[in-house]
C-alpha atoms as a PDB file:
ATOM      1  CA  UNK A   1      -9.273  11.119   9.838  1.00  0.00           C
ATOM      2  CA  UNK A   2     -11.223  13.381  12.269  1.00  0.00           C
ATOM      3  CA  UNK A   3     -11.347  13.191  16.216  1.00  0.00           C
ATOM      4  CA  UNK A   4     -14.707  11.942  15.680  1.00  0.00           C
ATOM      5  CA  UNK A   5     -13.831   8.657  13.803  1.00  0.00           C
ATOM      6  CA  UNK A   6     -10.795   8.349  15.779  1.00  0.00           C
ATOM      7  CA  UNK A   7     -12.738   8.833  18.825  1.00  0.00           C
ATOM      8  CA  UNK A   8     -15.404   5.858  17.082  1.00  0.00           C
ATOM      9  CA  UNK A   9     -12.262   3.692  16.213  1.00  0.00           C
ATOM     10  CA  UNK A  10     -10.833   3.858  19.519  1.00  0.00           C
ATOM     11  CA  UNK A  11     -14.064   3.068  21.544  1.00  0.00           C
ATOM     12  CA  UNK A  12     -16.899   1.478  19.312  1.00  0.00           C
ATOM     13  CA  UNK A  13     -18.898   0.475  22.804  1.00  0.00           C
ATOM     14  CA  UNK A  14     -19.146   4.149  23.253  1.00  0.00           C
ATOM     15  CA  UNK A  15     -21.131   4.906  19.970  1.00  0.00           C
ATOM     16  CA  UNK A  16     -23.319   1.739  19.862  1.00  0.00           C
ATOM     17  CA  UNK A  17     -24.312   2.009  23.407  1.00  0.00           C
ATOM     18  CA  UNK A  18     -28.441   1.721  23.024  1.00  0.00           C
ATOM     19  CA  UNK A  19     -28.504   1.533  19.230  1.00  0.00           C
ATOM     20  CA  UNK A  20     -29.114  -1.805  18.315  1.00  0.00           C
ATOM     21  CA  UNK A  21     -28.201  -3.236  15.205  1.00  0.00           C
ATOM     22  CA  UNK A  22     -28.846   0.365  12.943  1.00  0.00           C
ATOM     23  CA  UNK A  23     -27.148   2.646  15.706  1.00  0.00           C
ATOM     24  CA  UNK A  24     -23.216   4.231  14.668  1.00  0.00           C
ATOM     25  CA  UNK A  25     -21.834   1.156  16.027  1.00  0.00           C
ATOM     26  CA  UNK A  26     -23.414  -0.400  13.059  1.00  0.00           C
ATOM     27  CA  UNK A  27     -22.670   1.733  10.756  1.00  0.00           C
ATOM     28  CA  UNK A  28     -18.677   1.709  12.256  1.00  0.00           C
ATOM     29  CA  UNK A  29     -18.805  -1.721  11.355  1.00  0.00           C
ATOM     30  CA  UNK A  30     -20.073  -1.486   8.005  1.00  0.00           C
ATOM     31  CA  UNK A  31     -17.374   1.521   7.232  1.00  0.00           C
ATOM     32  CA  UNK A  32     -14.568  -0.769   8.669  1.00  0.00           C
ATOM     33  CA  UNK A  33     -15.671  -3.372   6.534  1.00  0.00           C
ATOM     34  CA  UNK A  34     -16.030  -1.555   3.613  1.00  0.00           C
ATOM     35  CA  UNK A  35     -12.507  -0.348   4.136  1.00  0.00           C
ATOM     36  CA  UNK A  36     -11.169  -4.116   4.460  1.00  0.00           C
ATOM     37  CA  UNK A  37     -12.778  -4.281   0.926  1.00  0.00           C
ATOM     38  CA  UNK A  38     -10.927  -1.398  -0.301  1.00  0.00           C
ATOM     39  CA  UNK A  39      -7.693  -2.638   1.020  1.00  0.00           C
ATOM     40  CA  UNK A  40      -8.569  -6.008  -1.097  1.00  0.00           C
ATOM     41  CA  UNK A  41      -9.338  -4.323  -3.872  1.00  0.00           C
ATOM     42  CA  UNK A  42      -6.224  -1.920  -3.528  1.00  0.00           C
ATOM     43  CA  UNK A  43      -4.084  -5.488  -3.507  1.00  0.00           C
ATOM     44  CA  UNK A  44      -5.642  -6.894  -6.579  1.00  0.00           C
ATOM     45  CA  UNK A  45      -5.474  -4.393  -8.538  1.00  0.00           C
ATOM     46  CA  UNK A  46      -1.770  -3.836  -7.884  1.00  0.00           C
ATOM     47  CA  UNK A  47      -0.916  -7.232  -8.635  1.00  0.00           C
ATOM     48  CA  UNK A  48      -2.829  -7.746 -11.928  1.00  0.00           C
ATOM     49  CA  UNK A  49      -0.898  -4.593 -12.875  1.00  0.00           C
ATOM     50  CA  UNK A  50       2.579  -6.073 -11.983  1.00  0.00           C
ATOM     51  CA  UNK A  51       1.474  -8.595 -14.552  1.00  0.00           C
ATOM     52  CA  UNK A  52       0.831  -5.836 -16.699  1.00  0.00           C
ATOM     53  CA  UNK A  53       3.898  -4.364 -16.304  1.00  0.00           C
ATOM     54  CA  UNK A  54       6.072  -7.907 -16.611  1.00  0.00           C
ATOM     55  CA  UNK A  55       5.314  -7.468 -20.108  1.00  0.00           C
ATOM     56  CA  UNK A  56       7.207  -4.059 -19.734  1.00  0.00           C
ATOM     57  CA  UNK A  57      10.076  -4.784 -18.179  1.00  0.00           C
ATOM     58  CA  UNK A  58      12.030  -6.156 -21.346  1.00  0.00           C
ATOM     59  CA  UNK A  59      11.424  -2.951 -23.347  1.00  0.00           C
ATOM     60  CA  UNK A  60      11.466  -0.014 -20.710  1.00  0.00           C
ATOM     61  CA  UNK A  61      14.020  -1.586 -17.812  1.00  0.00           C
ATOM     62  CA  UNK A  62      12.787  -1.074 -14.003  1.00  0.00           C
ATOM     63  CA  UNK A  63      13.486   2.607 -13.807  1.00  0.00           C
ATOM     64  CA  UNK A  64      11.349   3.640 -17.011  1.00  0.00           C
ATOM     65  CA  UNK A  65       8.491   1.056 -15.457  1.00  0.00           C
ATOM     66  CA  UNK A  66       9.023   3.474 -12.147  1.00  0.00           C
ATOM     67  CA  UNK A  67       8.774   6.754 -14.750  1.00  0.00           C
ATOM     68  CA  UNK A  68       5.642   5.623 -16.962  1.00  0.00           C
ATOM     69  CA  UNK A  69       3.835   4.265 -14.179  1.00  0.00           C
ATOM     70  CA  UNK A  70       3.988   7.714 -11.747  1.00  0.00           C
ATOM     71  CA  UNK A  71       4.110  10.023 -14.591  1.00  0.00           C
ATOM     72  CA  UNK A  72       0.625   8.597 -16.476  1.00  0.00           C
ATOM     73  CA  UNK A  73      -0.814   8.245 -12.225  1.00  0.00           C
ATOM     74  CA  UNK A  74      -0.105  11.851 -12.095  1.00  0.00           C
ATOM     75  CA  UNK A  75      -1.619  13.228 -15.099  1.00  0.00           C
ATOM     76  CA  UNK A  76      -4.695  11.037 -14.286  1.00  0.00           C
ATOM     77  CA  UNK A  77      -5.105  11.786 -10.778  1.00  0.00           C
ATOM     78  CA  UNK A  78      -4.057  15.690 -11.688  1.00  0.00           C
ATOM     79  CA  UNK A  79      -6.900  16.134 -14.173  1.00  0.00           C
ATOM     80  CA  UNK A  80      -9.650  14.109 -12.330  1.00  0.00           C
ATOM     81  CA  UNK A  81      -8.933  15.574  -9.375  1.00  0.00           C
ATOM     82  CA  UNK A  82      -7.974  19.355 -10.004  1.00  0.00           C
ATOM     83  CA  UNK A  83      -6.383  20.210  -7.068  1.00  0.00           C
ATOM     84  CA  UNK A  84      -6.106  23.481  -5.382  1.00  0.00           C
ATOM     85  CA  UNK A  85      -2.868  24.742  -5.068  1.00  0.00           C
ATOM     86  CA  UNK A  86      -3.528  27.525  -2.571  1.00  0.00           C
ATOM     87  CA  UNK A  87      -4.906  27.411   0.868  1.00  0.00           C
ATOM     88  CA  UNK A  88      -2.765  25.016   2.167  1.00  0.00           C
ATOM     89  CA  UNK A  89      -0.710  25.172   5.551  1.00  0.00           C
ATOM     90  CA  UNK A  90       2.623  24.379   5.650  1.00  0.00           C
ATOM     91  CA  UNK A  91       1.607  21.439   7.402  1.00  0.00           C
ATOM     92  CA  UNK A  92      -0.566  20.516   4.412  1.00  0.00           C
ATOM     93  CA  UNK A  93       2.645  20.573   2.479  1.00  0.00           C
ATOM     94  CA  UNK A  94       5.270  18.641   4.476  1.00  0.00           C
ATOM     95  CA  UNK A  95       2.034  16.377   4.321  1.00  0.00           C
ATOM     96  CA  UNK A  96       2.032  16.201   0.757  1.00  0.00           C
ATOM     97  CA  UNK A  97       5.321  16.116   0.534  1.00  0.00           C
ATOM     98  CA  UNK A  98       6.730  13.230   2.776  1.00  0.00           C
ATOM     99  CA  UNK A  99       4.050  10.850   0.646  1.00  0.00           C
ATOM    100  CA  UNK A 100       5.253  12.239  -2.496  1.00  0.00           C
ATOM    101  CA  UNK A 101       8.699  11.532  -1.745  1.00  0.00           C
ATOM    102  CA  UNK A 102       7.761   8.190  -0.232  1.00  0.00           C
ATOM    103  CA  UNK A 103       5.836   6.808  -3.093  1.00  0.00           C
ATOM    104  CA  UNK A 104       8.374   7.957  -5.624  1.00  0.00           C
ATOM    105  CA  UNK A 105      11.491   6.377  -3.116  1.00  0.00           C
ATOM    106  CA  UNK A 106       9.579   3.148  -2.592  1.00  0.00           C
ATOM    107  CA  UNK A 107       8.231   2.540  -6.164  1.00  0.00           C
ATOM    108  CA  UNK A 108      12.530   3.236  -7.300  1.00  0.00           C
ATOM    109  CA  UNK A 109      13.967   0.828  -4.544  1.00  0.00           C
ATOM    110  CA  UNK A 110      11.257  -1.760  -4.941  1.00  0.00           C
ATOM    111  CA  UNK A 111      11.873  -2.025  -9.025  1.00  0.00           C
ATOM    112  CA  UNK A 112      15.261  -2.091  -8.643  1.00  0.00           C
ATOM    113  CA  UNK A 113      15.171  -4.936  -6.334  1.00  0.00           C
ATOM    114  CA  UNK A 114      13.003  -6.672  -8.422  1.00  0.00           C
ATOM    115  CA  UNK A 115      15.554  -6.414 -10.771  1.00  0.00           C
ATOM    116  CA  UNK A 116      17.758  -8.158  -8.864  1.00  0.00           C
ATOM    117  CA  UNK A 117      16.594 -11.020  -6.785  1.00  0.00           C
ATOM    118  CA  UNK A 118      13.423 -13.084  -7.205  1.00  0.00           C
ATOM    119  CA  UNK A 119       9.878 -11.227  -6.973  1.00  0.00           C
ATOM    120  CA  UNK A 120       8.519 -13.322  -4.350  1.00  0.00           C
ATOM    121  CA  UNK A 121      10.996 -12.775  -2.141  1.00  0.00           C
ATOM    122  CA  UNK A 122      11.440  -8.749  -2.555  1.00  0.00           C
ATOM    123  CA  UNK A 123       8.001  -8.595  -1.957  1.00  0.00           C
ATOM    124  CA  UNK A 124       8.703 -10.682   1.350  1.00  0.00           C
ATOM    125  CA  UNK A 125      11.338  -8.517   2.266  1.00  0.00           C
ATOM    126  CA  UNK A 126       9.708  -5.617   1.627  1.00  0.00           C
ATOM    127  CA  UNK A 127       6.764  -6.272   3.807  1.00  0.00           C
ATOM    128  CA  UNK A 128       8.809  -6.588   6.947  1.00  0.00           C
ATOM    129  CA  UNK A 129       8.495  -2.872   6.800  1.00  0.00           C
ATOM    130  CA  UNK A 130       4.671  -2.785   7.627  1.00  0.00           C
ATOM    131  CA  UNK A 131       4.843  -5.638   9.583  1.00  0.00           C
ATOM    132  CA  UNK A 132       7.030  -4.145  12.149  1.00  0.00           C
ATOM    133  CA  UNK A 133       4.551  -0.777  11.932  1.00  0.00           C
ATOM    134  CA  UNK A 134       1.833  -3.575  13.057  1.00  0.00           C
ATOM    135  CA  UNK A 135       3.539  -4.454  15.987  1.00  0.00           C
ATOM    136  CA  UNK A 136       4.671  -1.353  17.330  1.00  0.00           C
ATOM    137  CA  UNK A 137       1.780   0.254  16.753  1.00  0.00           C
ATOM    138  CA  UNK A 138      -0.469  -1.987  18.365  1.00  0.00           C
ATOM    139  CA  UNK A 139      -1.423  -2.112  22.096  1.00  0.00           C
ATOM    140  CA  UNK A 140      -2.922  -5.431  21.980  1.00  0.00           C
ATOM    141  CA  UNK A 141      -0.748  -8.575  22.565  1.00  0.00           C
ATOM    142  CA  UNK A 142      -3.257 -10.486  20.640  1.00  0.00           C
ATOM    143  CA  UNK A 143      -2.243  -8.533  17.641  1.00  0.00           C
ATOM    144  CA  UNK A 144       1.340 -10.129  17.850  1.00  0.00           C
ATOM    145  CA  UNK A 145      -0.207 -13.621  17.226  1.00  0.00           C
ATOM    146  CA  UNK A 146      -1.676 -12.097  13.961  1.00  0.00           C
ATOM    147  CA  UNK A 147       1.243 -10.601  12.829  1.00  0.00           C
ATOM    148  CA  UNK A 148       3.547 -13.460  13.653  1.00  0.00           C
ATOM    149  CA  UNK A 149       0.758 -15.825  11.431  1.00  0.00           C
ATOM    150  CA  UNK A 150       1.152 -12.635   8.735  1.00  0.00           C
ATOM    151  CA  UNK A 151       5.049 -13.301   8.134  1.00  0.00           C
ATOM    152  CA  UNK A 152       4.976 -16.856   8.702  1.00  0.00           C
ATOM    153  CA  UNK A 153       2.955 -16.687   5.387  1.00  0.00           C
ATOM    154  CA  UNK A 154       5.078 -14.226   3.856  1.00  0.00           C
ATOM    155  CA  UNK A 155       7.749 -16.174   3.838  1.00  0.00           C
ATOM    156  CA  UNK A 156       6.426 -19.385   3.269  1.00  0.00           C
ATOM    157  CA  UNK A 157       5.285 -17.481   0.099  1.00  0.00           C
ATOM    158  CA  UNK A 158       8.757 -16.320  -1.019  1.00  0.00           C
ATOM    159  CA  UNK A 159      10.814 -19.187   0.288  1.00  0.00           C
ATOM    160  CA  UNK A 160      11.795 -20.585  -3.030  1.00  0.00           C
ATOM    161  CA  UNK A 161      13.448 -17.416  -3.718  1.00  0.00           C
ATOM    162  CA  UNK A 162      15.622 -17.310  -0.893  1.00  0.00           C
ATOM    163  CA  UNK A 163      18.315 -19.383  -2.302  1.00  0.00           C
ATOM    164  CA  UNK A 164      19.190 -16.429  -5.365  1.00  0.00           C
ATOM    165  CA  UNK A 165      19.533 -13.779  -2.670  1.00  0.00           C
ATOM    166  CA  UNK A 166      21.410 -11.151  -3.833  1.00  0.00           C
ATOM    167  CA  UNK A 167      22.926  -8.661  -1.310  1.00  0.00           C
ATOM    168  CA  UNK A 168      22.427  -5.365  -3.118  1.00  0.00           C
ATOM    169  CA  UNK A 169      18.668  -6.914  -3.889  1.00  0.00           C
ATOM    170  CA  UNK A 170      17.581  -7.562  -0.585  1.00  0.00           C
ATOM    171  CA  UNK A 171      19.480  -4.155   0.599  1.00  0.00           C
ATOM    172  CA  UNK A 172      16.849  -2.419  -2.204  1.00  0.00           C
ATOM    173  CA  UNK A 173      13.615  -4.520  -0.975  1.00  0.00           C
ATOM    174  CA  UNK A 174      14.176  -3.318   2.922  1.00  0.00           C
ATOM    175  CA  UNK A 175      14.994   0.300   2.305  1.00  0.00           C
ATOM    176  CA  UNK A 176      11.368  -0.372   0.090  1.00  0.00           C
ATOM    177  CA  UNK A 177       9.909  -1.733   3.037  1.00  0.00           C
ATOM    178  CA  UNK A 178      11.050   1.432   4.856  1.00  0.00           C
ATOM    179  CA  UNK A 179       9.473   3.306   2.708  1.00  0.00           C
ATOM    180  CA  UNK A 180       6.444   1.602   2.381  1.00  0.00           C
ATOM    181  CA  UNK A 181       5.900   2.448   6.272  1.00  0.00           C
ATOM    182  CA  UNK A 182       6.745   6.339   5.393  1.00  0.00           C
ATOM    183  CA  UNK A 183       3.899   6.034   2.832  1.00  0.00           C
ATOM    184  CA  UNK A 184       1.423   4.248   4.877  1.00  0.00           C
ATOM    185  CA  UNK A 185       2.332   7.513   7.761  1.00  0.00           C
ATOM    186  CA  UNK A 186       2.421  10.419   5.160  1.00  0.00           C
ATOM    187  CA  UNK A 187      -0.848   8.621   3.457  1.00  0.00           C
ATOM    188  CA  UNK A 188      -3.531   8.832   6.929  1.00  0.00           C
ATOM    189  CA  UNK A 189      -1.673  12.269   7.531  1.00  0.00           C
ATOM    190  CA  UNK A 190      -2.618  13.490   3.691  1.00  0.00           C
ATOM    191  CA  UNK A 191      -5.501  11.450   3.950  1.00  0.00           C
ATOM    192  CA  UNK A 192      -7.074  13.651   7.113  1.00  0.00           C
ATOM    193  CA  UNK A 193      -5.601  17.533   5.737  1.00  0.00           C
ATOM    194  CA  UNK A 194      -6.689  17.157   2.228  1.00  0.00           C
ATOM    195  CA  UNK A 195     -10.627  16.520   0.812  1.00  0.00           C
ATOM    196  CA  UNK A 196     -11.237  13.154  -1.383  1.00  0.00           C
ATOM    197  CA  UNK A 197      -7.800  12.280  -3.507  1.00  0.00           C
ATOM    198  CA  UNK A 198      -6.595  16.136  -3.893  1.00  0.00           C
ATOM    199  CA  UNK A 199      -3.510  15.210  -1.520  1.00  0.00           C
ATOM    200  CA  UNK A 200      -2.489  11.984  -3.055  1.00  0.00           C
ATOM    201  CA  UNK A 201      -3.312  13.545  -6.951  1.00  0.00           C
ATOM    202  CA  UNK A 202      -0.212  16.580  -5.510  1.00  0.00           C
ATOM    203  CA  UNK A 203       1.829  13.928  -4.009  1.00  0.00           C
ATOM    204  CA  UNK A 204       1.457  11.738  -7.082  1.00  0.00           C
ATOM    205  CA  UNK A 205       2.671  14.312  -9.629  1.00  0.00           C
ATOM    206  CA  UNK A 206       5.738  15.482  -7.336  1.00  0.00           C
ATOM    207  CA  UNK A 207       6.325  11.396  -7.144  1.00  0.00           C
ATOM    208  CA  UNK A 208       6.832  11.344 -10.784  1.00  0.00           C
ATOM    209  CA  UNK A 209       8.842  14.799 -10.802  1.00  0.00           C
ATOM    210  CA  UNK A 210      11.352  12.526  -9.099  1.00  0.00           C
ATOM    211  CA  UNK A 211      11.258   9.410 -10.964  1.00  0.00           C
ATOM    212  CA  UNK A 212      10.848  10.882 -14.426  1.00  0.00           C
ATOM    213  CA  UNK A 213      14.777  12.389 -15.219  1.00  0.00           C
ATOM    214  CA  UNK A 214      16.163   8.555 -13.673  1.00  0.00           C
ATOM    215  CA  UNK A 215      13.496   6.709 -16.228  1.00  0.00           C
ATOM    216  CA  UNK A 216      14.664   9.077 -19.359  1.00  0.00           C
ATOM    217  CA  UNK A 217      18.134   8.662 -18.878  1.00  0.00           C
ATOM    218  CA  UNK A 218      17.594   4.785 -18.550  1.00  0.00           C
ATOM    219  CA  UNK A 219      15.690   4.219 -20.644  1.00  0.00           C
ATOM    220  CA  UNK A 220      15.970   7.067 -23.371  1.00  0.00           C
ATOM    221  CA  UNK A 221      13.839   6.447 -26.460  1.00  0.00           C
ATOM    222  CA  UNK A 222      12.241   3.351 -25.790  1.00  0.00           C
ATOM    223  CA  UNK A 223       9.926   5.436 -23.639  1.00  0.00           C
ATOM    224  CA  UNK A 224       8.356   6.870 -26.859  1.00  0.00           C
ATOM    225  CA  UNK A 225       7.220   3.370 -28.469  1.00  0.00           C
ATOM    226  CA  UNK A 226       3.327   3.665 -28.761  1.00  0.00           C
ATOM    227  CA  UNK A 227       3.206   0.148 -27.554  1.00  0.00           C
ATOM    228  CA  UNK A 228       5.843   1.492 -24.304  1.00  0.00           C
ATOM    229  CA  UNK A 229       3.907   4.020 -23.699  1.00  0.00           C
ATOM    230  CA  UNK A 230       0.062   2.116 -24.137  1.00  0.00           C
ATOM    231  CA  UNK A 231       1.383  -0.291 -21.800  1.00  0.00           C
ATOM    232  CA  UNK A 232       2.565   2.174 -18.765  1.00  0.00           C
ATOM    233  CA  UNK A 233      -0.528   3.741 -18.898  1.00  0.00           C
ATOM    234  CA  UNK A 234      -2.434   0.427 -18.412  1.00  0.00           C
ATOM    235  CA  UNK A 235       0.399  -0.063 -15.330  1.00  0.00           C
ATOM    236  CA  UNK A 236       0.020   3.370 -13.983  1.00  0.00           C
ATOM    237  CA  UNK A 237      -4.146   3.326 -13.579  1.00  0.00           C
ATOM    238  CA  UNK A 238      -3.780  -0.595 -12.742  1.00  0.00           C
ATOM    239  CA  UNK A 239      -0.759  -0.080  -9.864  1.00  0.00           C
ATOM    240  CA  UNK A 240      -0.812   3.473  -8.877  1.00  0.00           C
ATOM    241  CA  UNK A 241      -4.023   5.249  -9.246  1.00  0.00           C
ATOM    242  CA  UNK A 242      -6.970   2.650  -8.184  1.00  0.00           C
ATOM    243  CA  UNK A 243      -4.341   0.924  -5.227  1.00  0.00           C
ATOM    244  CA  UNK A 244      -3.043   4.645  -4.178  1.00  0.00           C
ATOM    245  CA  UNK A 245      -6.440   5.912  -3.849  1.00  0.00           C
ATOM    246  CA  UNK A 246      -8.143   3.241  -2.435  1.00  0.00           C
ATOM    247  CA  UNK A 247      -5.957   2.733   0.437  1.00  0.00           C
ATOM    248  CA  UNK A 248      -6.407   6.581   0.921  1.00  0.00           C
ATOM    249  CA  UNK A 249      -9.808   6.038   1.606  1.00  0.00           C
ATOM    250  CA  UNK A 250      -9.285   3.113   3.747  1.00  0.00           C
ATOM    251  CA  UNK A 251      -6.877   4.930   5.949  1.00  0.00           C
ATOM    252  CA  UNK A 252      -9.215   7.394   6.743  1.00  0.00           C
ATOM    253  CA  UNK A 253     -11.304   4.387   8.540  1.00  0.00           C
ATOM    254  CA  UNK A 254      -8.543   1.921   9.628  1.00  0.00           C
ATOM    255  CA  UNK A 255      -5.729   2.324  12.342  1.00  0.00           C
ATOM    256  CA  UNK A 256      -2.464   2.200  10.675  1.00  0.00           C
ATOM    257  CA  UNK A 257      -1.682  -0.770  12.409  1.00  0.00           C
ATOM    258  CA  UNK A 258      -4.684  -3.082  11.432  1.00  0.00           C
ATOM    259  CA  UNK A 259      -3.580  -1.274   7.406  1.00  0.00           C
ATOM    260  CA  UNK A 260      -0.448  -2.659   7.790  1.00  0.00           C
ATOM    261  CA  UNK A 261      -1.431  -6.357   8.501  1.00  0.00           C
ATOM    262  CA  UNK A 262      -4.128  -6.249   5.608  1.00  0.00           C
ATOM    263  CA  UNK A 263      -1.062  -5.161   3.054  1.00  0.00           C
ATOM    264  CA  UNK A 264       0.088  -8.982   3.943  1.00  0.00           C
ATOM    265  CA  UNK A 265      -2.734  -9.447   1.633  1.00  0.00           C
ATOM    266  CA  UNK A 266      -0.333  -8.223  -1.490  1.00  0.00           C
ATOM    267  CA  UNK A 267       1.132 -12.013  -1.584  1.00  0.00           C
ATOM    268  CA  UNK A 268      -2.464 -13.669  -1.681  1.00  0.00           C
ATOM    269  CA  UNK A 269      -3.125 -11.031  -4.872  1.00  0.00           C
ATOM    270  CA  UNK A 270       0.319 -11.776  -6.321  1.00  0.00           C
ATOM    271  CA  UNK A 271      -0.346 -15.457  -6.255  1.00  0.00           C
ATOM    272  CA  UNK A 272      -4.164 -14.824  -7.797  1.00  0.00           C
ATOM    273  CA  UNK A 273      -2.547 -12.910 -10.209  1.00  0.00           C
ATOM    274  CA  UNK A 274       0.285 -15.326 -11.180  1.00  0.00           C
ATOM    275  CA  UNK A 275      -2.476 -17.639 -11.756  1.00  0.00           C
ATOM    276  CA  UNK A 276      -5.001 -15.825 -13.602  1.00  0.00           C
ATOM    277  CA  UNK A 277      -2.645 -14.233 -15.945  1.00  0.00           C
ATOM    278  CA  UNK A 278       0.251 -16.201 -16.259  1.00  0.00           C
ATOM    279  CA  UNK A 279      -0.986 -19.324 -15.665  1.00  0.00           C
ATOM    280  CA  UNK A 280       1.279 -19.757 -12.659  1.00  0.00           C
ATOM    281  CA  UNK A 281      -0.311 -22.882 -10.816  1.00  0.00           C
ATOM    282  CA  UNK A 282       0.293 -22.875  -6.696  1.00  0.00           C
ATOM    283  CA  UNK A 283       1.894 -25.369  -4.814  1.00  0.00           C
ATOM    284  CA  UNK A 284       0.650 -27.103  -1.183  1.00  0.00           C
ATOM    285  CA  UNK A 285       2.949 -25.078   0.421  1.00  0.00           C
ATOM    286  CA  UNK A 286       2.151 -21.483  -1.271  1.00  0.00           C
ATOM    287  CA  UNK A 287      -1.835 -22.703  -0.262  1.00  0.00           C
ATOM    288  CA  UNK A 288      -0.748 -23.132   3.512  1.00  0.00           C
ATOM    289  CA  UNK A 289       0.827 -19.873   2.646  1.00  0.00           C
ATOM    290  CA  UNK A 290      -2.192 -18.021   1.573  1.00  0.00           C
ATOM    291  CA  UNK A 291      -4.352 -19.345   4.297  1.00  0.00           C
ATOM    292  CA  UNK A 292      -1.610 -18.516   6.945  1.00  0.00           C
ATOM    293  CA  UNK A 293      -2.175 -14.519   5.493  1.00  0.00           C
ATOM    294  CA  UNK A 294      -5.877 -15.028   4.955  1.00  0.00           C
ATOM    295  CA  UNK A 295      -6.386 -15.945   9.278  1.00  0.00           C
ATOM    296  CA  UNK A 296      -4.209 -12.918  10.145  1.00  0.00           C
ATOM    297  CA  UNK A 297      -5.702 -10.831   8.212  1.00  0.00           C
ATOM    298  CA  UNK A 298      -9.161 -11.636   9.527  1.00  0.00           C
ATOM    299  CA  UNK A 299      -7.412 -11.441  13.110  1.00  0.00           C
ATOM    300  CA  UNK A 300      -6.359  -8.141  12.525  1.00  0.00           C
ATOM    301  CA  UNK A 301      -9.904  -7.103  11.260  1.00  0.00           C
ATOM    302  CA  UNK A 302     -11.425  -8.461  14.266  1.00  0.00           C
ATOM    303  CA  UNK A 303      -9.300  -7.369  16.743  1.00  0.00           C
ATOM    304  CA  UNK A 304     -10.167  -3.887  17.847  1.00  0.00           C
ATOM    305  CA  UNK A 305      -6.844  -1.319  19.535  1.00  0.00           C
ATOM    306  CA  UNK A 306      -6.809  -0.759  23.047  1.00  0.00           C
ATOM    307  CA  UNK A 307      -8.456   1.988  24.672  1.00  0.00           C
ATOM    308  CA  UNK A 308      -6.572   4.941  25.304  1.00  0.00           C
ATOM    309  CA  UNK A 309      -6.097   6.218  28.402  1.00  0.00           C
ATOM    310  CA  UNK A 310      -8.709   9.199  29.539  1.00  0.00           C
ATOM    311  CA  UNK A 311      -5.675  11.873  30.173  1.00  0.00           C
ATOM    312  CA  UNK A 312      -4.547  11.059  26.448  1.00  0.00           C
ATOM    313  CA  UNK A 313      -4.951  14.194  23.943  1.00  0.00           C
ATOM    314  CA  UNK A 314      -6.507  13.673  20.871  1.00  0.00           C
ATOM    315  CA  UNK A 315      -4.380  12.129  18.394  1.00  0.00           C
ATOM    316  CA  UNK A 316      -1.945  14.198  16.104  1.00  0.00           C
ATOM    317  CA  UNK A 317      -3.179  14.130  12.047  1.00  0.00           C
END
């Protein structure tokens, strides 16, 4: 993100002072919005791909799923993208880096919770992570409320799990949720040093340098199987590449705090999913749930940061 946008972000009366309804105050809105929409579209496709990948599970185990799913990201995002290698600060790199590590950490903890204790409430865990990045980032107490309505619907959504918790499971799904606010830091960072996707395609294939040796000695052969391997990379472009890169975008035109809140989305897509796919019909309380998310995540939309002070320095990428 530049010191322009943040600038814009920060202070949208500034930019739309005069302009009417087709100044840049307009066209700030539009951009925010469209991010929203990318954020939305980052959850759904995500979801639908964790349906993919259910079908996956009983052939490959949760650390090949981890393995398929960054290794067929990489080579996809590697040969669209063609990144260049040189001309890159070190900066740049501990950039690239810190995401790569992150998405390959988070993707490893998060299966393995899965694998452990009820996907509703991993998923609940796990977004206590963001959550918390929502509050401490913000400088609004209004954005409390939203948050507060944000995890009220979280767990309302993964109650029914609750009662199956198993220790080294929810241990897994908060170190995930850890990492998930590492990614969301090391993404706006990339996101601002590196043009289009070329950070995220680097990051990506140094993500599946890590999880590809734990996947082959899980899972050994059964990664070879045509139908294995057809599957992952259905997974990989459904839950790494389209979510990964959208939210790339969207980072470049939301404050990390308002991203975080609209991730509380992933339960709403989960649910849609669940329905769609596996004919998994919702309950009153999952509805009170999803509207619950739904309000906050409007809220956060809506609500615009505080205004820094006018000794502040421009903010750090």
């Amino acid at each position: 993100m530049s010191s322009g946008d943040s600038t814009a972000a920060r202070n949208p009366a500034r930019t739309g002072r005069g302009s009417g309804a087709h100044g840049p105050y307009a066209r700030q809105g539009h951009g925010r919005l469209g991010a929203v929409g990318m954020v939305v579209g980052s959850a759904m496709s995500l979801q639908f791909g964790s349906a993919v990948a259910a079908t996956l599970f009983p052939r490959a185990g949760a650390l090949g799923v981890v393995a398929l799913r960054l290794v067929f990201s990489a080579l996809i995002m590697l040969a669209v993208c063609r990144p260049r290698l040189r001309g890159h600060s070190r900066r740049d790199w501990a950039a690239v880096t810190g995401l790569g590590v992150a998405l390959g950490t988070m993707n490893t903890l998060f299966y393995q919770a899965i694998d452990r204790i009820p996907l509703g409430a991993a998923v609940t865990l796990e977004l206590l992570g963001p959550l918390v990045l929502s509050v401490v980032g913000s400088r609004r107490l209004l954005s409390l409320l939203w948050a507060a309505l944000a995890l009220a619907g979280v767990y309302l959504l993964g109650s029914s799990g609750f009662g199956r918790i198993d220790l080294a499971g929810a241990a897994f799904a908060l170190a995930a949720g850890a990492m998930w606010v590492a990614y969301i830091l090391f993404n706006s960072r990339t996101g601002a040093r590196f043009p289009k996707a070329d950070g995220l395609a680097l990051a990506m294939g140094l993500a599946a340098l890590i999880s590809a040796p734990l996947g082959a000695a899980s899972a050994g052969r059964a990664l070879l199987d045509p139908v294995t391997l057809g599957l992952g990379a259905a997974v990989a472009v459904l839950s790494s590449g389209v979510p990964y890169t959208l939210e790339l975008f969207a980072l470049r035109r939301l404050p990390a705090a308002t991203f975080a809140l609209l991730m509380s989305l992933m339960p709403v897509a989960a649910a849609t999913a669940g329905f769609l796919v596996l004919d998994q019909r919702l309950e009153a309380q999952e509805l009170v749930a999803i509207g619950l998310v739904i309000v906050a995540s409007m809220g956060a939309v809506r609500t615009p940061p505080a205004p820094r002070s006018r000794g502040a320095g421009p903010p750090v990428p």
